[in-house]
C-alpha atoms as a PDB file:
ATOM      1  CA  UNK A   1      -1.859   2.786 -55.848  1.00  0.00           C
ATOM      2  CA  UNK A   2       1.726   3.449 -55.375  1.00  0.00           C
ATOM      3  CA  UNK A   3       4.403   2.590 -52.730  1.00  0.00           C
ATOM      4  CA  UNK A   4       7.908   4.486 -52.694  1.00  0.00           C
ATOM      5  CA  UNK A   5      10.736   2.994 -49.959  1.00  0.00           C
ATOM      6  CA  UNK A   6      13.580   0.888 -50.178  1.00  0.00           C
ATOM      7  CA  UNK A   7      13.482  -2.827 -51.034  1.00  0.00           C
ATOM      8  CA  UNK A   8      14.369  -4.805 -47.412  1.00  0.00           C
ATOM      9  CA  UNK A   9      13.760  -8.549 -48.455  1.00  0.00           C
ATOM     10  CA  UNK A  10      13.510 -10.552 -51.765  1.00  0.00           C
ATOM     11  CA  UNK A  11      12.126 -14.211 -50.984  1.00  0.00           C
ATOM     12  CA  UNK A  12      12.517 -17.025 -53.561  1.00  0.00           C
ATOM     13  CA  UNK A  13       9.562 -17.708 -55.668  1.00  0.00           C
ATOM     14  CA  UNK A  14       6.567 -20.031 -54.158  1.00  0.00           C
ATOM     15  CA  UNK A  15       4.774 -22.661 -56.308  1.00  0.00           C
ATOM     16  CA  UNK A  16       1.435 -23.672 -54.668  1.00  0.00           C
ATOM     17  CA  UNK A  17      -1.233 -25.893 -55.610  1.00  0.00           C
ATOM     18  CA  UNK A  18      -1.510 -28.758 -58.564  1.00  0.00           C
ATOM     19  CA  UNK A  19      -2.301 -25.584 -60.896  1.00  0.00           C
ATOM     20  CA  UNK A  20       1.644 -24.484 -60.533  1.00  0.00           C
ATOM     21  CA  UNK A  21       0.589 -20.507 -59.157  1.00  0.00           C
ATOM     22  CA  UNK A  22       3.509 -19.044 -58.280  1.00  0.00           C
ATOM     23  CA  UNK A  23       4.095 -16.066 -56.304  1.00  0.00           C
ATOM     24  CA  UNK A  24       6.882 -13.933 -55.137  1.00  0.00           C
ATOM     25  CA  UNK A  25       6.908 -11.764 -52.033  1.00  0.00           C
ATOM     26  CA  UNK A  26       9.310  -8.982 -50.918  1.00  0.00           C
ATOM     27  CA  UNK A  27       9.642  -6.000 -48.541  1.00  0.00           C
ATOM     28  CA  UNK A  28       9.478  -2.360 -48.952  1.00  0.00           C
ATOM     29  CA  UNK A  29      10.325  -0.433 -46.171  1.00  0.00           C
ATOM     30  CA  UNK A  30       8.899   2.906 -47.045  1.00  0.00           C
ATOM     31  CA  UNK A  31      10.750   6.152 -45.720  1.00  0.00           C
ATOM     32  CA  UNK A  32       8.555   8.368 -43.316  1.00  0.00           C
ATOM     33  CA  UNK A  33       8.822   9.847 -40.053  1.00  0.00           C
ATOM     34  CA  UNK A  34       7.558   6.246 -38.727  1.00  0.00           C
ATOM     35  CA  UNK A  35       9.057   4.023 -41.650  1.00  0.00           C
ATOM     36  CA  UNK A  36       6.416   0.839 -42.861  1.00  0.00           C
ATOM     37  CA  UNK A  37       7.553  -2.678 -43.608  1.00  0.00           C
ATOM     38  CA  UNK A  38       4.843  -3.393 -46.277  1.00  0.00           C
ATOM     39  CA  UNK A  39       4.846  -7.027 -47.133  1.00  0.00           C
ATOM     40  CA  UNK A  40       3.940  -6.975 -51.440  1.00  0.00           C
ATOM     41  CA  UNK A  41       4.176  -9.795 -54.043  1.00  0.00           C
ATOM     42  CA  UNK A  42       4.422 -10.564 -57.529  1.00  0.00           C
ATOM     43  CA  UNK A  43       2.418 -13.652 -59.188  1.00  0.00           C
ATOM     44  CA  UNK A  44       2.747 -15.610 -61.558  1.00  0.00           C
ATOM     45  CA  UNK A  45       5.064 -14.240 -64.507  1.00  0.00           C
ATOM     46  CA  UNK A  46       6.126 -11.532 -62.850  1.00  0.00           C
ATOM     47  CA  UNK A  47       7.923 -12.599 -60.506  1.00  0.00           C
ATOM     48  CA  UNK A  48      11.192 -12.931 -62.344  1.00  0.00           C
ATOM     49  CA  UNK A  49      10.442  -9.033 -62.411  1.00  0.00           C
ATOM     50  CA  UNK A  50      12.463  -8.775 -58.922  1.00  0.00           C
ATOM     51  CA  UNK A  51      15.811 -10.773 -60.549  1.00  0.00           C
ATOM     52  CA  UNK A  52      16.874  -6.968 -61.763  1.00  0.00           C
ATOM     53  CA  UNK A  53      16.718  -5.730 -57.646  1.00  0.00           C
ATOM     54  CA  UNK A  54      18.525  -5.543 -54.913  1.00  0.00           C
ATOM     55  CA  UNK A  55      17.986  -5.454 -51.028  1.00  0.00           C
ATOM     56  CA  UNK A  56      18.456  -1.589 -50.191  1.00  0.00           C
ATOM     57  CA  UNK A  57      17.454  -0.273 -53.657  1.00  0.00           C
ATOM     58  CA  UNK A  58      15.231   2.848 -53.799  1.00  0.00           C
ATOM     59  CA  UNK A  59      12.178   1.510 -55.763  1.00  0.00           C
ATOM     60  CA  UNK A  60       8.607   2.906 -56.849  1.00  0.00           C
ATOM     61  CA  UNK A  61       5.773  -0.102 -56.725  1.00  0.00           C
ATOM     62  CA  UNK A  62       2.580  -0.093 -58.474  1.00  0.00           C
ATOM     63  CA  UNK A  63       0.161  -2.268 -57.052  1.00  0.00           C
ATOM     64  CA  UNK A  64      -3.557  -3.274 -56.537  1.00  0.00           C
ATOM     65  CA  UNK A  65      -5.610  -4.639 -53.405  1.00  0.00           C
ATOM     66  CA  UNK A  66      -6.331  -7.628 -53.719  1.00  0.00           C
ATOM     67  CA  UNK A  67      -9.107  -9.625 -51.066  1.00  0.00           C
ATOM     68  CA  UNK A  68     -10.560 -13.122 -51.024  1.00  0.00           C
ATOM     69  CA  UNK A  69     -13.177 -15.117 -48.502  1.00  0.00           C
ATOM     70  CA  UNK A  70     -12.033 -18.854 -47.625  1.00  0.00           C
ATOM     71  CA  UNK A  71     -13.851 -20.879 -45.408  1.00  0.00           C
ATOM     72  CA  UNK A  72     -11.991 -23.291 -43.393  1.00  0.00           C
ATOM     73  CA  UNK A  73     -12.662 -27.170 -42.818  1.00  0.00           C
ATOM     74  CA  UNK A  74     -14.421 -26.105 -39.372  1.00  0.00           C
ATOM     75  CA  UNK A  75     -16.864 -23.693 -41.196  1.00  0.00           C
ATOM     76  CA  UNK A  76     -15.315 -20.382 -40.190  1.00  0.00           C
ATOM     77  CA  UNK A  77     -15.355 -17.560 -43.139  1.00  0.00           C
ATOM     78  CA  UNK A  78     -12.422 -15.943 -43.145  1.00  0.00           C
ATOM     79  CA  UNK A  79     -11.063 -12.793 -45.053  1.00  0.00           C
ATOM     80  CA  UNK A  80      -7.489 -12.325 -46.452  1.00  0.00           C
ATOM     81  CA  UNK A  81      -5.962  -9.288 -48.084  1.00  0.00           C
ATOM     82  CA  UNK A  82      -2.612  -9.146 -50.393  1.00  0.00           C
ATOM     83  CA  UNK A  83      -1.028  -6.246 -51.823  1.00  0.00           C
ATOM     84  CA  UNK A  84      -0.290  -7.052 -55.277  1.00  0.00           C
ATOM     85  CA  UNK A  85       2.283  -5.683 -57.528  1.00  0.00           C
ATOM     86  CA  UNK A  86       2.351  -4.865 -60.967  1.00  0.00           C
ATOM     87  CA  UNK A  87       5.183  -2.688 -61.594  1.00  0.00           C
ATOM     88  CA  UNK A  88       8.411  -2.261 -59.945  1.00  0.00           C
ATOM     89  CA  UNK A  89      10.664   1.240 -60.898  1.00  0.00           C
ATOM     90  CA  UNK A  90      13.943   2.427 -59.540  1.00  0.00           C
ATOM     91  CA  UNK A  91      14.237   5.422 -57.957  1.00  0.00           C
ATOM     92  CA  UNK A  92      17.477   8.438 -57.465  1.00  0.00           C
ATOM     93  CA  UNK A  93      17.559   7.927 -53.816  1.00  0.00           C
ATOM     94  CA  UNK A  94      19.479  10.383 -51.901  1.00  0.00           C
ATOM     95  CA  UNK A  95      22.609   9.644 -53.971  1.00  0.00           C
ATOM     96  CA  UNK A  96      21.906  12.935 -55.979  1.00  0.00           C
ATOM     97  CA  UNK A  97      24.161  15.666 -55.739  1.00  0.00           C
ATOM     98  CA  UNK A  98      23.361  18.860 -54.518  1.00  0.00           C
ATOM     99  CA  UNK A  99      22.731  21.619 -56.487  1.00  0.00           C
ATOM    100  CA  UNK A 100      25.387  24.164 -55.592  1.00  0.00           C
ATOM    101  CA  UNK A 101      24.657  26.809 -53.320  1.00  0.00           C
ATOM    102  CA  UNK A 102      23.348  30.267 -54.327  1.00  0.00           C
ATOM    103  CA  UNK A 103      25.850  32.622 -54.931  1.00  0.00           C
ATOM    104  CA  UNK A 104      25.012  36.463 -55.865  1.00  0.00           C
ATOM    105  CA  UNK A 105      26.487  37.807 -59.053  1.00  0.00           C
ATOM    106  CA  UNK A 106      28.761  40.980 -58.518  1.00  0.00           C
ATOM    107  CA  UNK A 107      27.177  44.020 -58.246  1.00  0.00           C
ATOM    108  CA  UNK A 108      23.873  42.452 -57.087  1.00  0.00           C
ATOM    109  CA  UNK A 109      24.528  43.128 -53.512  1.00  0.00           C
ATOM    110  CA  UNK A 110      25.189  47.158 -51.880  1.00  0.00           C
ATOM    111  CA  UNK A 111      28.458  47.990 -50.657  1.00  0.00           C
ATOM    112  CA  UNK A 112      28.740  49.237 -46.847  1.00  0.00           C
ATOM    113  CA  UNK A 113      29.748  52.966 -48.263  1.00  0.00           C
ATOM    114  CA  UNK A 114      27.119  52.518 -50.619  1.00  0.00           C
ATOM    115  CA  UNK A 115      24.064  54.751 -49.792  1.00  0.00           C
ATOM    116  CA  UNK A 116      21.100  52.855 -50.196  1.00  0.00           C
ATOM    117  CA  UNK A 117      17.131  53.130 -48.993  1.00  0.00           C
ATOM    118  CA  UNK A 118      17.243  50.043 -47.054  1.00  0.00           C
ATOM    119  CA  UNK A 119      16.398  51.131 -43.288  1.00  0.00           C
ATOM    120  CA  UNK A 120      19.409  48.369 -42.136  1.00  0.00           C
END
């Protein structure tokens, strides 16, 4: 799966646990009609990936879904889902120019004393 927005946030990486897993989580505000702040992270390796960005790029994310069960001290089973990224890209973002405007070439368009078929 792939996200397209704009990078909002770059946290620090996280080390958890006596294993040393690390993750890194950032922001990606994607840009719809009603924009997303999608929460994603890089583990382990990867996250030095996110040195290279910046907050306000314009960034492509691969990433899979990732969902685990825990059950808590009390009993309860509860679910948990990440969003897991595997690639980072930049992307042109609107900083690309325009491409000029259309212009006809001489002779392409009738002159006004020109008699032509059109009925206007």
């Amino acid at each position: 799966m792939k996200i397209d927005g704009k990078i909002k946030l770059i946290n620090d990486t996280q080390s958890f646990g006596s294993n040393g897993f690390q993750k890194r989580e950032f922001v990606v505000a994607t840009e719809e009609q009603y924009s997303q702040d999608i929460l994603l992270e890089f583990h382990q390796d990867k996250c030095s990936i996110l040195d290279k960005y910046k907050v306000g790029q314009n960034v492509a994310v691969s990433i899979n879904i990732r969902g685990k069960e825990w059950t808590n001290p009390q009993g309860e089973v509860k679910y948990f889902n990440s969003l897991v990224a595997w690639r980072i890209e930049k992307l042109e973002g609107s900083t690309q120019a325009a491409p000029p405007p259309f212009e006809p070439a001489d002779g392409d368009m009738p002159q006004e004393d020109e008699n032509s078929d059109l009925p206007f």
